[in-house]
PDB file of N, CA and C in Angstrom:
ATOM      1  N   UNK A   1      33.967  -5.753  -4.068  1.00  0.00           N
ATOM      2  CA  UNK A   1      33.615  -4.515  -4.728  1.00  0.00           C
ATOM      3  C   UNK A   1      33.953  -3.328  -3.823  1.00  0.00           C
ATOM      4  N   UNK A   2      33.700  -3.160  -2.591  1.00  0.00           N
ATOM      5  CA  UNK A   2      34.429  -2.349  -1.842  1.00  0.00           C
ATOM      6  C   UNK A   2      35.217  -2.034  -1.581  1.00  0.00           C
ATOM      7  N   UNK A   3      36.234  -3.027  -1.458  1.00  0.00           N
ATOM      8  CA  UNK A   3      37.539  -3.049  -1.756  1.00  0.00           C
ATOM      9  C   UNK A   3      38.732  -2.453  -2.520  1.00  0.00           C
ATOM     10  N   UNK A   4      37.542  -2.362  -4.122  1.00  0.00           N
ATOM     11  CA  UNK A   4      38.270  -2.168  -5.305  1.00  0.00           C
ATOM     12  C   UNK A   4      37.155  -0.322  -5.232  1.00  0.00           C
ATOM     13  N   UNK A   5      36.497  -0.240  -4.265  1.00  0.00           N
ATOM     14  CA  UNK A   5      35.904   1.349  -4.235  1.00  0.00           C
ATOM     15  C   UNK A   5      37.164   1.911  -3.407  1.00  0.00           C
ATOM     16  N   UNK A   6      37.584   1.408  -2.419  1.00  0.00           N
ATOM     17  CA  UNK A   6      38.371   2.022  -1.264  1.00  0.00           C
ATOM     18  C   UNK A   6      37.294   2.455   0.065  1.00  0.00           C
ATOM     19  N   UNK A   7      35.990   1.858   0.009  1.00  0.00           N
ATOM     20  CA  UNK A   7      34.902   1.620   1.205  1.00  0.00           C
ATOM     21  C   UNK A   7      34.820   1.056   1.458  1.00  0.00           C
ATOM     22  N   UNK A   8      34.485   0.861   3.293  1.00  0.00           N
ATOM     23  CA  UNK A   8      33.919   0.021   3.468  1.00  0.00           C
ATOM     24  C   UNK A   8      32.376  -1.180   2.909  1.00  0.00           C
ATOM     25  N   UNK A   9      32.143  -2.040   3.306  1.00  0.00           N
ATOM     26  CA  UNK A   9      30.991  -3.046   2.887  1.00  0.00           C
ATOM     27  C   UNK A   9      29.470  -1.854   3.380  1.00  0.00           C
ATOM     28  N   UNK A  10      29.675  -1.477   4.347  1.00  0.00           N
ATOM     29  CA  UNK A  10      28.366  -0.714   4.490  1.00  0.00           C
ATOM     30  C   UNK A  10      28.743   0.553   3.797  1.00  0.00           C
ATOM     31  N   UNK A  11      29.381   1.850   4.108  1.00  0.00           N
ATOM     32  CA  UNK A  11      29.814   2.520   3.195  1.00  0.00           C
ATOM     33  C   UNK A  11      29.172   2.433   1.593  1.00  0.00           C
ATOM     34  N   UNK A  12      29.724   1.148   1.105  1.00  0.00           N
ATOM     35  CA  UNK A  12      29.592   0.996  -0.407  1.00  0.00           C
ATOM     36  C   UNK A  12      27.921   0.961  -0.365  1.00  0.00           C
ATOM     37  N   UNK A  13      27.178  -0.007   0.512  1.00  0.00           N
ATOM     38  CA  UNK A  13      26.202   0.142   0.617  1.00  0.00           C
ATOM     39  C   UNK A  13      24.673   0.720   0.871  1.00  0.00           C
ATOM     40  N   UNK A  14      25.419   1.885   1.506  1.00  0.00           N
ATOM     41  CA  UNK A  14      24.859   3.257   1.550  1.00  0.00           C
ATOM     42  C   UNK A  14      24.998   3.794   0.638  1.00  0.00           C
ATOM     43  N   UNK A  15      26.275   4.213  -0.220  1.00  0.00           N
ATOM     44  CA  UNK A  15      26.252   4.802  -1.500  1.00  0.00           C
ATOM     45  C   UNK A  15      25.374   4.505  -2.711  1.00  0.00           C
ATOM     46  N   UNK A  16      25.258   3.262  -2.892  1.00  0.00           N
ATOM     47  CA  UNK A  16      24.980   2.449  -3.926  1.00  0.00           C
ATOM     48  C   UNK A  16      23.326   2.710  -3.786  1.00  0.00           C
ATOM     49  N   UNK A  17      22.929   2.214  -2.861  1.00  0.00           N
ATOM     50  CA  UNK A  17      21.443   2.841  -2.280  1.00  0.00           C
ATOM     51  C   UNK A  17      21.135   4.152  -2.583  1.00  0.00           C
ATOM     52  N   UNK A  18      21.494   5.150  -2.181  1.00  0.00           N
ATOM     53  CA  UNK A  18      21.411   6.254  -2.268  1.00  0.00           C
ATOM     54  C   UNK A  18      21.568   6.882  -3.666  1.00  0.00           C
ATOM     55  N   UNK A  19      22.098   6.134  -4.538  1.00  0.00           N
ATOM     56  CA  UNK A  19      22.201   6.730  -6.081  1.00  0.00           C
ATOM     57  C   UNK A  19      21.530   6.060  -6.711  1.00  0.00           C
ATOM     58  N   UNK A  20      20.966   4.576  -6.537  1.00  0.00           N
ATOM     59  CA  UNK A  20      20.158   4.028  -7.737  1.00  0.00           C
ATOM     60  C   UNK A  20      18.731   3.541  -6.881  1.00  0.00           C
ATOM     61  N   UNK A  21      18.954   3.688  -5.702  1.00  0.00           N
ATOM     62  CA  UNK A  21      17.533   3.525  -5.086  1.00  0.00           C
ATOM     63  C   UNK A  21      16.900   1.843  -4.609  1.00  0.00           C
ATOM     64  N   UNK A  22      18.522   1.207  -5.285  1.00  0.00           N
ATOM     65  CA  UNK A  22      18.597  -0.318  -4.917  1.00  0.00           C
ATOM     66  C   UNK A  22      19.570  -1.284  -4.257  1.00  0.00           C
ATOM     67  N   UNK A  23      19.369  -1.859  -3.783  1.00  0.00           N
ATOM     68  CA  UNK A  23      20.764  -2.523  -3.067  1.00  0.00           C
ATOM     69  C   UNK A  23      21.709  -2.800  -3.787  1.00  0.00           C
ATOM     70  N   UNK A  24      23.256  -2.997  -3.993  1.00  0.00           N
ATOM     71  CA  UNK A  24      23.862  -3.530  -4.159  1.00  0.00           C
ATOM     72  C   UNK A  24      23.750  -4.879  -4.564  1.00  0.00           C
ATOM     73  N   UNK A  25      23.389  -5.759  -3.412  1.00  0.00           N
ATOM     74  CA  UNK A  25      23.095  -7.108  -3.943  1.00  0.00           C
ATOM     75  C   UNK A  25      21.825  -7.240  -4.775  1.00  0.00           C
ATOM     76  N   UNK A  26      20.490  -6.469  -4.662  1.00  0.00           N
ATOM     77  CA  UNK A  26      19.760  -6.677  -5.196  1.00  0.00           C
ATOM     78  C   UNK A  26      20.233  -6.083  -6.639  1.00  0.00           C
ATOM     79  N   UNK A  27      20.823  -5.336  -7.196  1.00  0.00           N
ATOM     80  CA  UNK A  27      21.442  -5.254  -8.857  1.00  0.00           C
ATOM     81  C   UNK A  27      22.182  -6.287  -8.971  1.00  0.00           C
ATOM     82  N   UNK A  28      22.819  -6.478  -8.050  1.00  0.00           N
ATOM     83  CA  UNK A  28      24.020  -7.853  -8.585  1.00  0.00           C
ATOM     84  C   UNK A  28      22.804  -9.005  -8.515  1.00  0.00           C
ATOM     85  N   UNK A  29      22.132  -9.241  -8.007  1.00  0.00           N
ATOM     86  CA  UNK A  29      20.786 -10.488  -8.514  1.00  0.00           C
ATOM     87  C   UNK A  29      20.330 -10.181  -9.420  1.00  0.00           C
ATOM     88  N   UNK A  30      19.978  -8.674  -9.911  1.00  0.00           N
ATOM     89  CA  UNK A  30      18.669  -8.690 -11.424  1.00  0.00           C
ATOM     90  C   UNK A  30      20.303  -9.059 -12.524  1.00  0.00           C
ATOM     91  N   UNK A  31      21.288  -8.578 -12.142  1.00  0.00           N
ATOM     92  CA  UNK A  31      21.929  -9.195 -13.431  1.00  0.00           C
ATOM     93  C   UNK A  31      22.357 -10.530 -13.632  1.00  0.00           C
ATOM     94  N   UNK A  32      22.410 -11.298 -12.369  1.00  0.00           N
ATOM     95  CA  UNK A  32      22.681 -13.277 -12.524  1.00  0.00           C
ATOM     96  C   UNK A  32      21.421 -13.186 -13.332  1.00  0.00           C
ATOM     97  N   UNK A  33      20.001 -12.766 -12.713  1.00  0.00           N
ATOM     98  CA  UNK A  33      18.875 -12.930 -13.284  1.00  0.00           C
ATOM     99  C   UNK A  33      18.864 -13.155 -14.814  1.00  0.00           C
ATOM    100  N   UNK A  34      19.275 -11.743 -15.279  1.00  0.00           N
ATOM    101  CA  UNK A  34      19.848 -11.813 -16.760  1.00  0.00           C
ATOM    102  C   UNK A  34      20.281 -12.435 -17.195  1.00  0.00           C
ATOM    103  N   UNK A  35      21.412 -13.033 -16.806  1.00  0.00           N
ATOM    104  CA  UNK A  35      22.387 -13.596 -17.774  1.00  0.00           C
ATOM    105  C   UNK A  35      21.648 -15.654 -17.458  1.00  0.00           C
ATOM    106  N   UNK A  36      21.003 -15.587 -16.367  1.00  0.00           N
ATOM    107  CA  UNK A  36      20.415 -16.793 -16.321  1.00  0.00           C
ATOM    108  C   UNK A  36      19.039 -17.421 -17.011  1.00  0.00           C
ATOM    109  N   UNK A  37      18.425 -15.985 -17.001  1.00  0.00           N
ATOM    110  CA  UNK A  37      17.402 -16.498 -18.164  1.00  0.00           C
ATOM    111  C   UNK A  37      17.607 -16.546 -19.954  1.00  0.00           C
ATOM    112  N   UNK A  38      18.843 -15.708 -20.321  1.00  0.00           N
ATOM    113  CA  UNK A  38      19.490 -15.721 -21.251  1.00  0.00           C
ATOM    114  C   UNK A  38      20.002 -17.420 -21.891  1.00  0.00           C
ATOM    115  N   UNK A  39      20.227 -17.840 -20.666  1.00  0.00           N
ATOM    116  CA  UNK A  39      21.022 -19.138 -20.698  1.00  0.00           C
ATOM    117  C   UNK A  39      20.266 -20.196 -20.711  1.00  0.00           C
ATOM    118  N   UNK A  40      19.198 -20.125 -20.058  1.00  0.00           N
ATOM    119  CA  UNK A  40      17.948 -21.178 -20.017  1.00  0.00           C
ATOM    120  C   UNK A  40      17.074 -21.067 -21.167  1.00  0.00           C
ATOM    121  N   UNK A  41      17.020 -20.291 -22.052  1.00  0.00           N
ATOM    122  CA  UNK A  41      16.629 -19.987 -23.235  1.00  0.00           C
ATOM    123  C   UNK A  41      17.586 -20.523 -24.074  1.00  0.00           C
ATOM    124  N   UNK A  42      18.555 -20.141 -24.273  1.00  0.00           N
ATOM    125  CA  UNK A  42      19.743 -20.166 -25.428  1.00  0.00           C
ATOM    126  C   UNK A  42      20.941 -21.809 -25.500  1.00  0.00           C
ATOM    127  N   UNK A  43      20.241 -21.691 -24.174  1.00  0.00           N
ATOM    128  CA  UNK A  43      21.502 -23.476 -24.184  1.00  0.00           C
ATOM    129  C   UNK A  43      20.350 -24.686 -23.385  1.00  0.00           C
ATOM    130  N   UNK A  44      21.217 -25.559 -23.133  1.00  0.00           N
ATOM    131  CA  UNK A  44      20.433 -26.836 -22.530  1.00  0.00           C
ATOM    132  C   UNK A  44      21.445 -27.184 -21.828  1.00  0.00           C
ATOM    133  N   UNK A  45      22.009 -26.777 -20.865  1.00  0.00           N
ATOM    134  CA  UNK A  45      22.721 -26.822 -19.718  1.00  0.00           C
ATOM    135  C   UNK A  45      21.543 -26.837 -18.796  1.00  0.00           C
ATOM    136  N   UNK A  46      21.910 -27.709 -17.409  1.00  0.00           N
ATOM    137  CA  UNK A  46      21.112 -27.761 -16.442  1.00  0.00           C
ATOM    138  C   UNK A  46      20.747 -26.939 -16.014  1.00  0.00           C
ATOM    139  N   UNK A  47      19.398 -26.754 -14.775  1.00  0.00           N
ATOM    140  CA  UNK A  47      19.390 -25.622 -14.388  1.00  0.00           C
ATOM    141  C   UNK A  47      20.421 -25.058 -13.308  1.00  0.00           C
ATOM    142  N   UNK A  48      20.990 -25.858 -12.461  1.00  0.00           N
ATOM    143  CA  UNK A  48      21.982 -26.296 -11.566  1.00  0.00           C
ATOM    144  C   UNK A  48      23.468 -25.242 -12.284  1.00  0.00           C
ATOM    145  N   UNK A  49      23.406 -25.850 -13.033  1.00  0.00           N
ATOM    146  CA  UNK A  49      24.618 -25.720 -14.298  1.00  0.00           C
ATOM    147  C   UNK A  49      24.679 -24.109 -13.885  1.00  0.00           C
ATOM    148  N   UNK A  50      23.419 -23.475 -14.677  1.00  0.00           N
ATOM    149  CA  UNK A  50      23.009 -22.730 -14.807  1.00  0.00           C
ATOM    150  C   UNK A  50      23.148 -21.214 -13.565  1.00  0.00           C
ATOM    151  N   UNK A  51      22.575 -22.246 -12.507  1.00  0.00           N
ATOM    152  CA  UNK A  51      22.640 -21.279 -11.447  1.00  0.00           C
ATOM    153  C   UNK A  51      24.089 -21.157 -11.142  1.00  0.00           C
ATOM    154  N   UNK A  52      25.263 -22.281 -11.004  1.00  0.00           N
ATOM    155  CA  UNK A  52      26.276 -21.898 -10.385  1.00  0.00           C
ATOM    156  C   UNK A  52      27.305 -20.851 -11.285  1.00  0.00           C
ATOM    157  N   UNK A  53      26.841 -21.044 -12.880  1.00  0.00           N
ATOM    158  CA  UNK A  53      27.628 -20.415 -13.956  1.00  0.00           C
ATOM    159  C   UNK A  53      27.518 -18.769 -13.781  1.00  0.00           C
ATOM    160  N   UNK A  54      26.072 -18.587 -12.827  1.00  0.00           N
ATOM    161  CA  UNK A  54      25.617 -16.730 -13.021  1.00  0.00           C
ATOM    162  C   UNK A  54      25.831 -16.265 -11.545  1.00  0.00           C
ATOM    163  N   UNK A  55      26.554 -16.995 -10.718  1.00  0.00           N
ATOM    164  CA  UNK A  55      27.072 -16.633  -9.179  1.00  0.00           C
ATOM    165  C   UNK A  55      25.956 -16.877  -8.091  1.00  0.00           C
ATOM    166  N   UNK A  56      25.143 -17.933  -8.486  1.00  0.00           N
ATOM    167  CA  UNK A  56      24.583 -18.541  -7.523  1.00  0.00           C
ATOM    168  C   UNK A  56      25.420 -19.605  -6.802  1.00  0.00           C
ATOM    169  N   UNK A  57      25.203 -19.257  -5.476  1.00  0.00           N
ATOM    170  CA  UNK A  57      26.277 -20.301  -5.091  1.00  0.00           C
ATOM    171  C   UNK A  57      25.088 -21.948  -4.010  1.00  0.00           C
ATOM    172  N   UNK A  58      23.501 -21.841  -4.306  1.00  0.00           N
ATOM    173  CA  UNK A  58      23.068 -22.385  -3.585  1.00  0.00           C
ATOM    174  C   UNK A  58      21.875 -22.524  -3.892  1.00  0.00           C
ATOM    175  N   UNK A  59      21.574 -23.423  -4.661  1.00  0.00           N
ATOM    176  CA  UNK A  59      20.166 -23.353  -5.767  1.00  0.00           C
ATOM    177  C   UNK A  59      18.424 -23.290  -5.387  1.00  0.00           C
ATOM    178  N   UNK A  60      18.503 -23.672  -4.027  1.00  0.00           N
ATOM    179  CA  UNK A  60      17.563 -22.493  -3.166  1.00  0.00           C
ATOM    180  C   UNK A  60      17.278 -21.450  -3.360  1.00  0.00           C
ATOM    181  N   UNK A  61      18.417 -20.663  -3.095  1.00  0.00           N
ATOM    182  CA  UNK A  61      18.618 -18.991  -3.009  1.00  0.00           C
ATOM    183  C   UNK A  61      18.248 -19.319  -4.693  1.00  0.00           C
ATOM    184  N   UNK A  62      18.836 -19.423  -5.304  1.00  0.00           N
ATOM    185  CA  UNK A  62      18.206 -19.363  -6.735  1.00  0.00           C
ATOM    186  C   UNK A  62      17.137 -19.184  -7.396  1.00  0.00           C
ATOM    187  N   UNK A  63      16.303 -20.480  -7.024  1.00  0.00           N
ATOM    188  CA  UNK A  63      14.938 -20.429  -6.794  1.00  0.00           C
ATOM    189  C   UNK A  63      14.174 -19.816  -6.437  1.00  0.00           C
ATOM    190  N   UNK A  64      14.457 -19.356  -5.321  1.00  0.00           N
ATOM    191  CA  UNK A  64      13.439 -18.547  -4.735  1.00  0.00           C
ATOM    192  C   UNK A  64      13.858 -17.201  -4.981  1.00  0.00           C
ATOM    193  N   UNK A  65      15.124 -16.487  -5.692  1.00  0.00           N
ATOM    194  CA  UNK A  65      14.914 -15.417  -6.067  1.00  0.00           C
ATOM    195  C   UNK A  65      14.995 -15.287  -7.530  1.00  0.00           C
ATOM    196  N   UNK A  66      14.679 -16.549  -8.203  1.00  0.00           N
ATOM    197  CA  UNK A  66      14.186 -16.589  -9.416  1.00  0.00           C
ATOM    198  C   UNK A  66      12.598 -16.176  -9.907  1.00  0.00           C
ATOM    199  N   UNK A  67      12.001 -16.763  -8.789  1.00  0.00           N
ATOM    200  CA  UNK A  67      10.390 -17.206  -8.895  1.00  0.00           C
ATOM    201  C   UNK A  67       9.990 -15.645  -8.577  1.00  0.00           C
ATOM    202  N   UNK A  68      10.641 -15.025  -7.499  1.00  0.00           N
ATOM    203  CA  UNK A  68      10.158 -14.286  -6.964  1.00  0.00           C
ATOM    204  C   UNK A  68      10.566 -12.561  -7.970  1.00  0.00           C
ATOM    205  N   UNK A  69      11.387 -13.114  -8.692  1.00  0.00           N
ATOM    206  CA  UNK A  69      11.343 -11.705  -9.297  1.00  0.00           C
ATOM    207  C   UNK A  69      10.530 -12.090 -11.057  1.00  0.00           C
ATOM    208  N   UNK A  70      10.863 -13.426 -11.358  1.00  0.00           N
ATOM    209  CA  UNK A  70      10.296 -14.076 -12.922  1.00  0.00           C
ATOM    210  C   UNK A  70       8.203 -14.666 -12.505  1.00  0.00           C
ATOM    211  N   UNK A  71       8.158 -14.639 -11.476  1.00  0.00           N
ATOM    212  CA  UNK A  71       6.770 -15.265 -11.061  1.00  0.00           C
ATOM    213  C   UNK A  71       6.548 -16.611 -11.279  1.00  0.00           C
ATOM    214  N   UNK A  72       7.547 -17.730 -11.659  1.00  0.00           N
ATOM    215  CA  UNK A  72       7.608 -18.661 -12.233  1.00  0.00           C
ATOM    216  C   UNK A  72       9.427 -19.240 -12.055  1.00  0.00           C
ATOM    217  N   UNK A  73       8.834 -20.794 -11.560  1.00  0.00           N
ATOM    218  CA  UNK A  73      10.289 -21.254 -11.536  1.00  0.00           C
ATOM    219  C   UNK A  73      11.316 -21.211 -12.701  1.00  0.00           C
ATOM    220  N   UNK A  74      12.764 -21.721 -12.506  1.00  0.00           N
ATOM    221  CA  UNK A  74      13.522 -21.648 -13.769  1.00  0.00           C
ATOM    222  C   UNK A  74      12.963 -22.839 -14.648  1.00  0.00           C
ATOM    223  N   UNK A  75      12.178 -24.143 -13.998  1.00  0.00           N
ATOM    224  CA  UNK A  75      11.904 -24.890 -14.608  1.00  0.00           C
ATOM    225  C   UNK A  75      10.948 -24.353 -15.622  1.00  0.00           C
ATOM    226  N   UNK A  76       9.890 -23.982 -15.130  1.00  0.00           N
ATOM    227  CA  UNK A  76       8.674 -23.607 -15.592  1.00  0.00           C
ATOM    228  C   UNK A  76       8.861 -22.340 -16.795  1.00  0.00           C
ATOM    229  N   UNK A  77       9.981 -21.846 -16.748  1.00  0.00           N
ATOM    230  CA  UNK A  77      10.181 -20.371 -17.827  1.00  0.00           C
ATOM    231  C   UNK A  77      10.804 -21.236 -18.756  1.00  0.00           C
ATOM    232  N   UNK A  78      12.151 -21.984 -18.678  1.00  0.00           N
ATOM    233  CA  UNK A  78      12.475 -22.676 -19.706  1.00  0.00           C
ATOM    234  C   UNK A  78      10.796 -23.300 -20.520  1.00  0.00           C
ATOM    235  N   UNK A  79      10.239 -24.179 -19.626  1.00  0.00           N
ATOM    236  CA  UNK A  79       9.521 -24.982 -20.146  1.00  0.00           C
ATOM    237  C   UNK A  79       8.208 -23.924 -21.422  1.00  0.00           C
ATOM    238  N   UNK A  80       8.136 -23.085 -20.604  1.00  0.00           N
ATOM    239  CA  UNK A  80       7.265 -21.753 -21.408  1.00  0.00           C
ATOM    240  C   UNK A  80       7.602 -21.540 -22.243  1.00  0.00           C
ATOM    241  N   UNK A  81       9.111 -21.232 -22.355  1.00  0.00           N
ATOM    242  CA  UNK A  81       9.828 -21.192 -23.776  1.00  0.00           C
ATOM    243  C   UNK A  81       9.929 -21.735 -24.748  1.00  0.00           C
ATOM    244  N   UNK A  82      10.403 -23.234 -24.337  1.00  0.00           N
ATOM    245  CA  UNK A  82      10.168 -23.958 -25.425  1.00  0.00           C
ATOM    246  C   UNK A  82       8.831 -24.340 -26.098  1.00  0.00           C
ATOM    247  N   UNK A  83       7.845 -24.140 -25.403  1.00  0.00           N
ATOM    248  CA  UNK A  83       7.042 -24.364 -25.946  1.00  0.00           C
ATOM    249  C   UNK A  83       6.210 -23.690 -26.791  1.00  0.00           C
ATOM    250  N   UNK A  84       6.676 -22.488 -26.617  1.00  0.00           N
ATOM    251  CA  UNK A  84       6.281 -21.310 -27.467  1.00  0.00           C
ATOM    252  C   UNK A  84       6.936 -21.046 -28.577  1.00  0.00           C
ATOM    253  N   UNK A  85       8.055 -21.316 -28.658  1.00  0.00           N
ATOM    254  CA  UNK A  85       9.229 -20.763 -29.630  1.00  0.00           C
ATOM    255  C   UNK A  85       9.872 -19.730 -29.461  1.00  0.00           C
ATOM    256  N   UNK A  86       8.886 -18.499 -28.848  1.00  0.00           N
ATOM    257  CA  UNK A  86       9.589 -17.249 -28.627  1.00  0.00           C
ATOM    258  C   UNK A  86      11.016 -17.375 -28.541  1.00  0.00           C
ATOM    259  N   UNK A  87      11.182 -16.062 -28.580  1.00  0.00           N
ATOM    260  CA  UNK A  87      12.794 -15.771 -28.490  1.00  0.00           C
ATOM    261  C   UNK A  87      13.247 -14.290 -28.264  1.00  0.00           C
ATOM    262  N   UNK A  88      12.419 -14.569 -27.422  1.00  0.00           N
ATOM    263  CA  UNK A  88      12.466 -12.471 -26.536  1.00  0.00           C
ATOM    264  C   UNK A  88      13.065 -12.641 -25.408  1.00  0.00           C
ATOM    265  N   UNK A  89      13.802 -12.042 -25.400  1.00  0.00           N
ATOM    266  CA  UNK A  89      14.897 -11.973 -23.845  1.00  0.00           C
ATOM    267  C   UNK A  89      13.732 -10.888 -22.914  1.00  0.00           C
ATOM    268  N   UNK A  90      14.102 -11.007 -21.909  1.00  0.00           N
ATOM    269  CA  UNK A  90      13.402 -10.393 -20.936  1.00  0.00           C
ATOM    270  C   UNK A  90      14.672  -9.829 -20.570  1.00  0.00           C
TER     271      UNK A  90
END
């Protein structure tokens, strides 16, 4: 992404900070976030599946910045889901 700014990695990272008040990587996580709870709702692909399809590259890191922004594992939100029926995207 810096690259394609013409900044450097910190550069971009100062900017990016400074206009939305959030990291870089931390927006690029709330949107895997997105598109991963989208997916754990909407399909029955693994969770594995799942994590490597939304640019997780290490299902740890996944986890734990799943839980930590959802309060609840990916297991445990799927499982919420289905059992509810809902069908509200977060």
């Amino acid at each position: 992404m810096a690259k394609i700014a013409g900044m450097t990695e910190v550069a971009l990272s100062r900017f990016f900070r400074a206009r939305t008040g959030k990291t870089f990587v931390d927006t690029l996580n709330d949107l895997r976030l997105g598109n991963a709870t989208r997916m754990l709702i909407d399909t029955t692909h693994s969770i594995t599946e799942i994590a490597y399809k939304c640019g997780f590259n290490n299902m740890s890191n996944f986890n734990r910045i799943f839980k930590k922004k959802k309060d609840c594992t990916p297991k445990e939100f799927r499982q919420s889901y289905a059992a509810s029926g809902k069908r509200t995207f977060i």
